[in-house]
C-alpha atoms as a PDB file:
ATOM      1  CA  UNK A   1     139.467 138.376  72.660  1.00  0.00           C
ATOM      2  CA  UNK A   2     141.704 135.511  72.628  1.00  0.00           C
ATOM      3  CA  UNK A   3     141.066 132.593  70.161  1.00  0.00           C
ATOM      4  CA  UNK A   4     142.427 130.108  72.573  1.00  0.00           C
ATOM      5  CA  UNK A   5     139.066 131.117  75.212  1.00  0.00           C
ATOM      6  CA  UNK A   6     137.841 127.788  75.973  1.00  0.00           C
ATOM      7  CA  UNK A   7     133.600 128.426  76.231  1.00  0.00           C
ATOM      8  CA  UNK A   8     131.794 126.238  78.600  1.00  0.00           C
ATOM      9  CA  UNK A   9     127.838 126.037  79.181  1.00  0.00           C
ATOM     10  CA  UNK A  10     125.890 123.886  81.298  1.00  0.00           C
ATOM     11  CA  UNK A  11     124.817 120.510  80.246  1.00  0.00           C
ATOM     12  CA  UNK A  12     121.351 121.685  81.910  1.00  0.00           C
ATOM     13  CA  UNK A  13     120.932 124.535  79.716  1.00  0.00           C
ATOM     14  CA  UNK A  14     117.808 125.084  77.769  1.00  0.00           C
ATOM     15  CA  UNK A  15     117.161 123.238  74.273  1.00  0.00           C
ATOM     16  CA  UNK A  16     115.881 126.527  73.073  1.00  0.00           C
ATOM     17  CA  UNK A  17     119.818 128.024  73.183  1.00  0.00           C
ATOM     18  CA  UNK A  18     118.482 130.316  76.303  1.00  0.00           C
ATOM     19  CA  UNK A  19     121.505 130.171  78.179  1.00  0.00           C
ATOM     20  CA  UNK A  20     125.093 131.534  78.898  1.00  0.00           C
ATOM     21  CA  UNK A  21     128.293 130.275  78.138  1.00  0.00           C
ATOM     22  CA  UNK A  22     131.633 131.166  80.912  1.00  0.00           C
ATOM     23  CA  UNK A  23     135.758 130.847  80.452  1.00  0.00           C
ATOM     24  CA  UNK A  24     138.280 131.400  82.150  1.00  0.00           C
ATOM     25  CA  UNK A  25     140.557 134.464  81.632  1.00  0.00           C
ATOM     26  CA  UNK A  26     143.187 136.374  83.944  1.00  0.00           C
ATOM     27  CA  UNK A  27     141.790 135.262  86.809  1.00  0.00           C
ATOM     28  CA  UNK A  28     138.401 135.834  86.277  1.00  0.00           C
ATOM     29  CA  UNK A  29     135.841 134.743  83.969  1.00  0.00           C
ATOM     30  CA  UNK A  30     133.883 136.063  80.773  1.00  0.00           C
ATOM     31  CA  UNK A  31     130.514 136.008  80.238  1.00  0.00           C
ATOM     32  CA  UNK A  32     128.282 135.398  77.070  1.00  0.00           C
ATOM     33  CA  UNK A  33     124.915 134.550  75.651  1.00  0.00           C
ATOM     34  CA  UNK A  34     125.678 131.960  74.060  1.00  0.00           C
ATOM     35  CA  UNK A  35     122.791 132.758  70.960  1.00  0.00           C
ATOM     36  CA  UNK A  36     125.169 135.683  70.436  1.00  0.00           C
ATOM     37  CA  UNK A  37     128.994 134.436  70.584  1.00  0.00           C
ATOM     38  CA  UNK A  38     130.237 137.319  68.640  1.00  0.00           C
ATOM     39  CA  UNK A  39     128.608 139.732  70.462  1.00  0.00           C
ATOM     40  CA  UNK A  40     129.450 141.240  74.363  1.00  0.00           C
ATOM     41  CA  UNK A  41     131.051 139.603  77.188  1.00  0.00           C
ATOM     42  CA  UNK A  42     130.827 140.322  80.820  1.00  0.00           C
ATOM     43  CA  UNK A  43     134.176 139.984  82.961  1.00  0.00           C
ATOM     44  CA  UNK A  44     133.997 139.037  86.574  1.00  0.00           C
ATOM     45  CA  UNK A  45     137.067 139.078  88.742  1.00  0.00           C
ATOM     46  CA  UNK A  46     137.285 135.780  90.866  1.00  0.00           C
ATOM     47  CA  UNK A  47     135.601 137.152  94.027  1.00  0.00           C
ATOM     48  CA  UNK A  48     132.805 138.547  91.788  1.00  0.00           C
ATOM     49  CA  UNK A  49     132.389 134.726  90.148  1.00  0.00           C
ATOM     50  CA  UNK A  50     132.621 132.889  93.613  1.00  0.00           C
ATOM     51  CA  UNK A  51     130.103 135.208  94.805  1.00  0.00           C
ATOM     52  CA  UNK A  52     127.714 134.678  92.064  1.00  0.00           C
ATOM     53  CA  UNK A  53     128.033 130.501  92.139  1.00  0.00           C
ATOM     54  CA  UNK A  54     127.715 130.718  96.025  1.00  0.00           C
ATOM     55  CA  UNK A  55     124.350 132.696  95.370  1.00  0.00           C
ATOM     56  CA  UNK A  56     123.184 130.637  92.825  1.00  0.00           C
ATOM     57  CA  UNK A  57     123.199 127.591  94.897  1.00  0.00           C
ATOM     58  CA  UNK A  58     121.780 129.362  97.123  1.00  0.00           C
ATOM     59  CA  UNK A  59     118.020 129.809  95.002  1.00  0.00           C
ATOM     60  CA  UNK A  60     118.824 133.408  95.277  1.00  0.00           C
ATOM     61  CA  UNK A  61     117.726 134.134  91.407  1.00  0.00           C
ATOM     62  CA  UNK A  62     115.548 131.287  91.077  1.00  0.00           C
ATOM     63  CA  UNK A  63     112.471 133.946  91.140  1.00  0.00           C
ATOM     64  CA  UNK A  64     112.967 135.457  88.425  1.00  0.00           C
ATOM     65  CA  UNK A  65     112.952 132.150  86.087  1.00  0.00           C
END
């Protein structure tokens, strides 16, 4: 991975580090826990990320909090 990734996580995350971090790359964006920045990333293309944020905002995974 590129050292020039610039990680972002959400000022809302939890104080207990349970959250993810995102950045951008080619397009699309990488995915990690952000407990474990060394260790695997998920890539989603930009349709895959616009998808996810649109069902976010929608409540669709607030169940399973």
């Amino acid at each position: 991975m590129s050292a020039d990734l610039v990680w972002r996580k959400s000022a809302r995350s939890d104080v207990n580090g349970q959250c993810v971090e995102v950045a951008a790359s080619g397009g699309g964006m990488l995915i990690r826990d952000s407990r474990d920045p060394g260790g695997g990333r998920l890539g989603v293309g930009a349709a895959g990320w616009a998808a996810l944020l649109a069902d976010v905002r929608a409540g669709r995974y607030d169940a399973l909090r």
